[in-house]
C-alpha atoms as a PDB file:
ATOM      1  CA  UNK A   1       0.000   0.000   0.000  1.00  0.00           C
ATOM      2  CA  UNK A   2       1.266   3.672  -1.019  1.00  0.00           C
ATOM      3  CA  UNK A   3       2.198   5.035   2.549  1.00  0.00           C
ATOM      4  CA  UNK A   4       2.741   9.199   3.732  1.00  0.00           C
ATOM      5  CA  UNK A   5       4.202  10.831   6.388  1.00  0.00           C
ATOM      6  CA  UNK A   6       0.354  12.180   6.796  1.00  0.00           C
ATOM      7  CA  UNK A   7      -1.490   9.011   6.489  1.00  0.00           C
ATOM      8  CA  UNK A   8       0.638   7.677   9.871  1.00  0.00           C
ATOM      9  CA  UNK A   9      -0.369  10.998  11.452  1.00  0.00           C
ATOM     10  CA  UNK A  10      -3.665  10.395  10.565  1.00  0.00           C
ATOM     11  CA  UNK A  11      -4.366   7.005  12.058  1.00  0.00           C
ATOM     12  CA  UNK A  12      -2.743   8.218  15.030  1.00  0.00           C
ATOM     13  CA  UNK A  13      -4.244   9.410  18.172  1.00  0.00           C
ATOM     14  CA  UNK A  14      -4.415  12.828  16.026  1.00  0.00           C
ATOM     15  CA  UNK A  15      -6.388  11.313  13.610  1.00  0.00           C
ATOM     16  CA  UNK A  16      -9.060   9.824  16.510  1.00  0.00           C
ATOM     17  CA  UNK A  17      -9.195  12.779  18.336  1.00  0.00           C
ATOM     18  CA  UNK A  18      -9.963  14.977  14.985  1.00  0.00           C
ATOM     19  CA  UNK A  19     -12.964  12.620  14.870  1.00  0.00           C
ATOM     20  CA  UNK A  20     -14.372  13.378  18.381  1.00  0.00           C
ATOM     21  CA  UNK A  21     -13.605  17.101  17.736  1.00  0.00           C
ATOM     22  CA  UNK A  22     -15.659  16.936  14.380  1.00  0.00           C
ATOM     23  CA  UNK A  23     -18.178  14.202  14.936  1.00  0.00           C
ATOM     24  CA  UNK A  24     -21.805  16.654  15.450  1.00  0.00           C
ATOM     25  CA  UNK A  25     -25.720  15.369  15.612  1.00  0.00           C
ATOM     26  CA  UNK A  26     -26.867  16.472  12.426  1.00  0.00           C
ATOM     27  CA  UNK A  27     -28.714  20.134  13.079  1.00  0.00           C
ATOM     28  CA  UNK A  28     -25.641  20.667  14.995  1.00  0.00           C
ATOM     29  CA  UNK A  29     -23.724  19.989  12.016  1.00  0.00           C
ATOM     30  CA  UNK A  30     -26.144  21.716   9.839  1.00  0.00           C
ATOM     31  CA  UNK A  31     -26.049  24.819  12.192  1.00  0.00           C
ATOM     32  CA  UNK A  32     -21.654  24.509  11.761  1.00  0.00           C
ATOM     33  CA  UNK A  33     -22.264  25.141   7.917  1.00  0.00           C
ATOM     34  CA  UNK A  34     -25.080  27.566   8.199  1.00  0.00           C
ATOM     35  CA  UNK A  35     -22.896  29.671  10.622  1.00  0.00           C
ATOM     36  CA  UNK A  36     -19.946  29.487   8.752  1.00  0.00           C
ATOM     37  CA  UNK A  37     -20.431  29.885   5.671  1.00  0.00           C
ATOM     38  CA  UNK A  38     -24.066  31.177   5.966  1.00  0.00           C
ATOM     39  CA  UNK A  39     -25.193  27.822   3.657  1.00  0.00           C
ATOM     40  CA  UNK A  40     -26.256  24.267   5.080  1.00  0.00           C
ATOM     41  CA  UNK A  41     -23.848  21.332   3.281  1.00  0.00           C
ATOM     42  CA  UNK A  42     -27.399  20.185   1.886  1.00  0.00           C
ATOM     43  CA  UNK A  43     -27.945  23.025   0.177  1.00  0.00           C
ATOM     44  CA  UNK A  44     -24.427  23.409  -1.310  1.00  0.00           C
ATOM     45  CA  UNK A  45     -25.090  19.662  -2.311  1.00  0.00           C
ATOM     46  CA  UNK A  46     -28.569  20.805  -4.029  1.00  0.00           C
ATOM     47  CA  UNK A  47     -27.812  23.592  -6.244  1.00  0.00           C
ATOM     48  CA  UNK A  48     -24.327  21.680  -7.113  1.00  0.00           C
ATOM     49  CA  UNK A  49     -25.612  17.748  -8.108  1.00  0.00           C
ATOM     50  CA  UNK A  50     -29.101  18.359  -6.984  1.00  0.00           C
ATOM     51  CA  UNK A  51     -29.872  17.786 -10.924  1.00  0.00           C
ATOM     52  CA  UNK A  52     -28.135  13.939 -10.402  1.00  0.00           C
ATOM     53  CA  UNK A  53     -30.586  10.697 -10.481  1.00  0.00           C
ATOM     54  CA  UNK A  54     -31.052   9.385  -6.824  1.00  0.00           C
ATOM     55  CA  UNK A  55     -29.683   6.416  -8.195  1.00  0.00           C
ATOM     56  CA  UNK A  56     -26.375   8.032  -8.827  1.00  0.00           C
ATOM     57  CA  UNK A  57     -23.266   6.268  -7.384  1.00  0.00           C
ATOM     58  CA  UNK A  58     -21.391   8.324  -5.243  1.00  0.00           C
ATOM     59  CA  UNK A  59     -17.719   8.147  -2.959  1.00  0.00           C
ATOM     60  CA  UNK A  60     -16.677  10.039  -0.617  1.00  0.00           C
ATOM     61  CA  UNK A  61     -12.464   9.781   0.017  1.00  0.00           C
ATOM     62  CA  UNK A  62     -11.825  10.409   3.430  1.00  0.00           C
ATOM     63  CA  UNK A  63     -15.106  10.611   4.633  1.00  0.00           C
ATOM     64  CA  UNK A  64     -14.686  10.042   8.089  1.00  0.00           C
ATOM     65  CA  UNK A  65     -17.355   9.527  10.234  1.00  0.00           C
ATOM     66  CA  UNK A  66     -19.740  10.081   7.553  1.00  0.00           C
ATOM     67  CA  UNK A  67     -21.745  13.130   7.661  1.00  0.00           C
ATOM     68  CA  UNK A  68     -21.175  14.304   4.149  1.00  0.00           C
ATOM     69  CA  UNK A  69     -22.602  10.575   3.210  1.00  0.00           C
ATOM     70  CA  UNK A  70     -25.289  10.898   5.513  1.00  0.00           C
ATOM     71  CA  UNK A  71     -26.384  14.720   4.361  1.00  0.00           C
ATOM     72  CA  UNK A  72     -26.411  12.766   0.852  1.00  0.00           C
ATOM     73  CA  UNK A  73     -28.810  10.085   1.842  1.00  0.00           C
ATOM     74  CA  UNK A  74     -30.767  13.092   3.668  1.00  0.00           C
ATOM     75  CA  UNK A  75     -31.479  14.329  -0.152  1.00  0.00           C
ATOM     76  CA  UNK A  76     -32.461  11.009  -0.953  1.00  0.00           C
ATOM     77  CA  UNK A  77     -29.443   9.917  -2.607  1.00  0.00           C
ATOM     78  CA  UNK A  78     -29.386   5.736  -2.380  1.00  0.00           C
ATOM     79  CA  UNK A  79     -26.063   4.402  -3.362  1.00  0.00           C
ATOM     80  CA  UNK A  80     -23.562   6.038  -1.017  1.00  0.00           C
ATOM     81  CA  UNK A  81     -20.063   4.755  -0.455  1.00  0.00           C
ATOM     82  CA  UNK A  82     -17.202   5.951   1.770  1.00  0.00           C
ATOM     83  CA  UNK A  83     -12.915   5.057   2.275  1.00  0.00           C
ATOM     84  CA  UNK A  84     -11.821   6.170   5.360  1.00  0.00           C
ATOM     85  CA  UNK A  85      -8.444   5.702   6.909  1.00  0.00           C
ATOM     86  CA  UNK A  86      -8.564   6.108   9.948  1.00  0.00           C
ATOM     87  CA  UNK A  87     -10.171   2.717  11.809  1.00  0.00           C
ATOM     88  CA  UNK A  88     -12.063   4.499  14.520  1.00  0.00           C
ATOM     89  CA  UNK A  89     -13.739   7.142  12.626  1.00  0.00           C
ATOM     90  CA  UNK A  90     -14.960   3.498  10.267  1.00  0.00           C
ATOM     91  CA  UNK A  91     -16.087   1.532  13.445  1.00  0.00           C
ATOM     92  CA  UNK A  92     -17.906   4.950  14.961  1.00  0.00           C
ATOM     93  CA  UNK A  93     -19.368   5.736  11.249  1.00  0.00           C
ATOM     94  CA  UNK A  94     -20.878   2.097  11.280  1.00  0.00           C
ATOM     95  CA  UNK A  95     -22.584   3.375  14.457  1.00  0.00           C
ATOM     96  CA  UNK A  96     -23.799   6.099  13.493  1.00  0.00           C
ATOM     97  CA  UNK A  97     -25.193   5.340   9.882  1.00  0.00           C
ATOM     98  CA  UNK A  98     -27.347   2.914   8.369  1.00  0.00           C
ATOM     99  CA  UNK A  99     -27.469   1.490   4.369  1.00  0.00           C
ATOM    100  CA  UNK A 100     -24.326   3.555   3.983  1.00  0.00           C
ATOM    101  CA  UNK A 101     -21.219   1.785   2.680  1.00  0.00           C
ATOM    102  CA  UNK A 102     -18.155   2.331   4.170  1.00  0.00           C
ATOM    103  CA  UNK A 103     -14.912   0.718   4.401  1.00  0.00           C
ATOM    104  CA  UNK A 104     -11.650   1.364   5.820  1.00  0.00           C
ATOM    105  CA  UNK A 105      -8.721   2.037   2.929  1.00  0.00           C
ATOM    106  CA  UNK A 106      -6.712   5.204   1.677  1.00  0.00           C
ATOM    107  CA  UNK A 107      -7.335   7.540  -1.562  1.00  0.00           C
ATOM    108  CA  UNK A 108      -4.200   6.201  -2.738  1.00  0.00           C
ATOM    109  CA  UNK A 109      -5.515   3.054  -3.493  1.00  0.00           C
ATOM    110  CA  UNK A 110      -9.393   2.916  -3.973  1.00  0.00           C
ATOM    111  CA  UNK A 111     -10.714  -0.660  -4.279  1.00  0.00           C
ATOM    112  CA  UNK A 112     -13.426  -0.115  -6.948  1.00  0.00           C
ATOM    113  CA  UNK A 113     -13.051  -0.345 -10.990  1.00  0.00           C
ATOM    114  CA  UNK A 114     -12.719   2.337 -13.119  1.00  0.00           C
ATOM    115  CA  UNK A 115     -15.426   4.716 -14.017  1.00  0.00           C
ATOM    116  CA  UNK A 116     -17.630   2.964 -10.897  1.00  0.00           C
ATOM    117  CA  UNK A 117     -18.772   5.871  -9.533  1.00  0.00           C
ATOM    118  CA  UNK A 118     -20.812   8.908 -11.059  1.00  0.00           C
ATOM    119  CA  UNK A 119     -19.313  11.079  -8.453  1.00  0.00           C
ATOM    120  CA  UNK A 120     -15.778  10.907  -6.341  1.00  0.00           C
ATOM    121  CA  UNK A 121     -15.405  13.898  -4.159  1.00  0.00           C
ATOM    122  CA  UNK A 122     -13.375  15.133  -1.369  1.00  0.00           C
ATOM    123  CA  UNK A 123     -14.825  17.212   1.816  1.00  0.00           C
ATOM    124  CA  UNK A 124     -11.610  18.707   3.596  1.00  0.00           C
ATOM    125  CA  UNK A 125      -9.494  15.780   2.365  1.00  0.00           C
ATOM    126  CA  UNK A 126      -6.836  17.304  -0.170  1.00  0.00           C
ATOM    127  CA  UNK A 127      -5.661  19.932   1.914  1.00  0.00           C
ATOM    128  CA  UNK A 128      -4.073  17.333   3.914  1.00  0.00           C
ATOM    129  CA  UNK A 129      -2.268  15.675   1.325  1.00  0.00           C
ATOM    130  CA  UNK A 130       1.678  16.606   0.781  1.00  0.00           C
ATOM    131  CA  UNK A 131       1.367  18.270  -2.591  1.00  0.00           C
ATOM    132  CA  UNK A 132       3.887  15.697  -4.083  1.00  0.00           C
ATOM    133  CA  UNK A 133       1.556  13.157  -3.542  1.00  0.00           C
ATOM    134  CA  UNK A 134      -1.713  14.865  -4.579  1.00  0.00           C
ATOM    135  CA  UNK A 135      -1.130  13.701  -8.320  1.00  0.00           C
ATOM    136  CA  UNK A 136      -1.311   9.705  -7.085  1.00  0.00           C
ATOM    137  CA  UNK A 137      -4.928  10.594  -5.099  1.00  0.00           C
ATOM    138  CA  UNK A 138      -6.052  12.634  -7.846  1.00  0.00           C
ATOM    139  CA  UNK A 139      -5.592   9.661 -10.214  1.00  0.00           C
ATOM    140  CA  UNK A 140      -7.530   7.489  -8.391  1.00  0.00           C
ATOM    141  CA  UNK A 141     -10.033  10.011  -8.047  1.00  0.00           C
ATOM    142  CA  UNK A 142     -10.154  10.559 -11.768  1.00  0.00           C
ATOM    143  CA  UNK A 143     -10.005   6.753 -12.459  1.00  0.00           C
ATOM    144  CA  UNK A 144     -13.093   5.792 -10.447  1.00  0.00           C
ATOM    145  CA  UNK A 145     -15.395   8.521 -11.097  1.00  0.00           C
ATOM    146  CA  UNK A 146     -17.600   7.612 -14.409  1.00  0.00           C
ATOM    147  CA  UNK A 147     -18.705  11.414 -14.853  1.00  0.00           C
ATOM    148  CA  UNK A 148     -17.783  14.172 -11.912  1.00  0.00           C
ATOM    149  CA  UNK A 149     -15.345  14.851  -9.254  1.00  0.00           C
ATOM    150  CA  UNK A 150     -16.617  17.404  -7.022  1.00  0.00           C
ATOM    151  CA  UNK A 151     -14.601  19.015  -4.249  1.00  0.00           C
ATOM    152  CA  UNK A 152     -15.232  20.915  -0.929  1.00  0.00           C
ATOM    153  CA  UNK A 153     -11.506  22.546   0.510  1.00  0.00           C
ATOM    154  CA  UNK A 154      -9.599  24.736   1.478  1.00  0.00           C
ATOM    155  CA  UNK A 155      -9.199  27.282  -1.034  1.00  0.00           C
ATOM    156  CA  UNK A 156      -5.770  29.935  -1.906  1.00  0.00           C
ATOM    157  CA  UNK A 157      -4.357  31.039  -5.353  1.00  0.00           C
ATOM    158  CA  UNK A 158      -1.261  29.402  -4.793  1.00  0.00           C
ATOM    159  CA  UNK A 159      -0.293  26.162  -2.595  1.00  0.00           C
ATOM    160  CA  UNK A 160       0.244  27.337   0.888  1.00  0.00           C
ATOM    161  CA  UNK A 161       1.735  25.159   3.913  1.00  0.00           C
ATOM    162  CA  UNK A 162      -0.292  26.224   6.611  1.00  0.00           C
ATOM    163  CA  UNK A 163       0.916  25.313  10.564  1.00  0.00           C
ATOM    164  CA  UNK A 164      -2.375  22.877  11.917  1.00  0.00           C
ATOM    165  CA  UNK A 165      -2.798  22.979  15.680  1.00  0.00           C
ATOM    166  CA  UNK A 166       1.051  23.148  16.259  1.00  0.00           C
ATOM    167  CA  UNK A 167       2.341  20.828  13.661  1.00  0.00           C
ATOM    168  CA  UNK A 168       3.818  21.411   9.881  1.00  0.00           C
ATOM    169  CA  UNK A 169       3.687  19.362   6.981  1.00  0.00           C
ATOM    170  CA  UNK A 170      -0.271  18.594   7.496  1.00  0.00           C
ATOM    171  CA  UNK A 171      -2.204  21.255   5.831  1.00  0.00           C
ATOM    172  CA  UNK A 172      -2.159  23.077   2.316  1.00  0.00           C
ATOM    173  CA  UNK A 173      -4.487  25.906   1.080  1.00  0.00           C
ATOM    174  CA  UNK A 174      -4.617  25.304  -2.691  1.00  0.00           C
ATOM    175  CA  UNK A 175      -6.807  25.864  -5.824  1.00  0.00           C
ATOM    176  CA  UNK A 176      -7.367  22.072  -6.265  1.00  0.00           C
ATOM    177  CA  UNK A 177     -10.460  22.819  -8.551  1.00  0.00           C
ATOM    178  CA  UNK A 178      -7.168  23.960 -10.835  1.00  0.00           C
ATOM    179  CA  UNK A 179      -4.718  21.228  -9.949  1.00  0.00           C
ATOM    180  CA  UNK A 180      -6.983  18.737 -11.293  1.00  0.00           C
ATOM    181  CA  UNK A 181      -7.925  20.861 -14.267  1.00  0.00           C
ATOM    182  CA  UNK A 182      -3.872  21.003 -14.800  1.00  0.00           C
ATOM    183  CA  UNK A 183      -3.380  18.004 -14.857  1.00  0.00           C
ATOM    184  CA  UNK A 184      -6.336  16.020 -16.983  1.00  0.00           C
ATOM    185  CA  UNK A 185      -7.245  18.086 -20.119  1.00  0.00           C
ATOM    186  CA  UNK A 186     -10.330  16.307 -20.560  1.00  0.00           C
ATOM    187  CA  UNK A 187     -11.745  17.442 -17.515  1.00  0.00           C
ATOM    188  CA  UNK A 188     -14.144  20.476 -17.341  1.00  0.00           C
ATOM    189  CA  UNK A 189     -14.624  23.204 -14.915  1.00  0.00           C
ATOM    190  CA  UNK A 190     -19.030  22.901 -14.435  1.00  0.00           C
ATOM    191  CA  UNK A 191     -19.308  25.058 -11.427  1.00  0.00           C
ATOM    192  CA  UNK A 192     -17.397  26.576  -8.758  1.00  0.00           C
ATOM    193  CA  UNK A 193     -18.637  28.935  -5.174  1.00  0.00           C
ATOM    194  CA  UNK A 194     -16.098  30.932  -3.041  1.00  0.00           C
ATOM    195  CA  UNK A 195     -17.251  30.348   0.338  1.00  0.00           C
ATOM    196  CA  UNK A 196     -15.867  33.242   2.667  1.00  0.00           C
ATOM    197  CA  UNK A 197     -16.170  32.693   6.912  1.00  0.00           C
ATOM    198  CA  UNK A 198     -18.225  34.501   8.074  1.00  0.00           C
ATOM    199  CA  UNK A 199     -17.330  34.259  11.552  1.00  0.00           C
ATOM    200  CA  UNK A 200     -15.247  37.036  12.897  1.00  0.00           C
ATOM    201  CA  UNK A 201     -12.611  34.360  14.248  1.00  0.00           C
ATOM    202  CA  UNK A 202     -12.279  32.945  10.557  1.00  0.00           C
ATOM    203  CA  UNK A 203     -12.682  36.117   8.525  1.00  0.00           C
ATOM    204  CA  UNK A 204     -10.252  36.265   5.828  1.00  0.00           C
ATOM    205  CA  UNK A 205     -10.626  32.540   4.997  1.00  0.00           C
ATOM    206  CA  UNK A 206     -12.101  31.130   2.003  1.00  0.00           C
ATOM    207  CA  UNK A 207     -13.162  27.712   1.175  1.00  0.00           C
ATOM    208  CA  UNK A 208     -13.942  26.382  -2.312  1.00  0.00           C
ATOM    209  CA  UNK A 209     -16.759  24.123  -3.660  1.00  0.00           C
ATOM    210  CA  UNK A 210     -16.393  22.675  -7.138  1.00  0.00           C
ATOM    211  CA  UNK A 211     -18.085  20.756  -9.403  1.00  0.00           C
ATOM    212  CA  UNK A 212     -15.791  18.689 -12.465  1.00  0.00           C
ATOM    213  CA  UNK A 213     -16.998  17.083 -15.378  1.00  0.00           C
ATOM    214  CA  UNK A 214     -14.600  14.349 -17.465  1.00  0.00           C
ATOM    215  CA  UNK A 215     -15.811  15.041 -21.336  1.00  0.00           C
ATOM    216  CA  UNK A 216     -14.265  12.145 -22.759  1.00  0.00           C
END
């Protein structure tokens, strides 16, 4: 298996207490967007793939405990699947969710067949990935998703290593929406949102939600 410097962080006690940090009922969670970002995840979800059959295939890489998935299923989505590193965010996802499939694995290596999925997207996941190694989960990424890759992170003009709770070498601002459009030509930009914080703690901060579209 491909192995990082940040995937042994991750399944670490820093990765399991990042889950108890982050794990929220869902209003709570709901209320986290809305306050942020003055949006709920659902309807950032609607107006981007709201137009997608219920049917649709979706992964999440790095999905955690799940939420994303489950604000998915909330819309009525049906065939939801997640890869999550990190062991105890699986076990406590299995938990918490029901008719939801997800497995324990890493974005480096994604167990399904190519073009599986109508969607493959990333929530917060890419901005912890060392840039050398972003073209290997971006391939996989590419290689699984049928149709779209669709991205919620982190968002600056230029890569920037950012210091995260004390440590360095775990967190990258980036215009990943452009990465990936870098680096397959046959990919196309469908939609895009700036998100700025607007708490006054976060002001200044920008996140970006995009939508890709493979036209080969």
């Amino acid at each position: 298996m491909y192995s990082t410097e940040q995937q042994e962080f991750w399944k670490g006690e820093f990765g399991r207490q990042y889950t108890d940090r982050n794990t929220r009922e869902h209003e709570a969670w709901n209320d986290f967007y809305r306050n942020l970002y003055g949006k709920t995840k659902i309807q950032l979800n609607t107006e981007f793939i709201g137009h997608l059959p219920l049917d649709s295939p979706i992964l999440e890489v790095g999905c955690n405990t799940g939420q994303q998935l489950e604000a998915l299923q909330r819309q009525g989505f049906t065939q939801l699947y997640g890869v999550e590193l990190q062991w105890y965010a699986v076990e406590k996802a299995k938990s918490l969710l029901q008719n939801i499939n997800i497995i324990q694995g890493s974005g480096f290596d994604l167990p399904f067949k190519d073009r599986f999925f109508q969607v493959v997207c990333t929530n917060g996941v890419l901005i912890h990935i060392a840039p050398d190694d972003l073209p290997k989960i971006m391939g996989e990424m590419y290689r699984c998703s049928a149709r779209y890759i669709m991205g919620f992170e982190y968002y600056a003009p230029q890569t920037t290593a950012i210091n995260y709770r004390g440590n360095e070498g775990f967190l990258w601002k980036a215009n990943y929406a452009q990465l990936f459009l870098d680096r397959f030509p046959d990919l196309r930009l469908v939609k895009t949102e700036m998100l700025p914080y607007l708490t006054e703690t976060e002001k200044g901060n920008i996140d970006q939600m995009y939508l890709l579209e493979k036209t080969t």
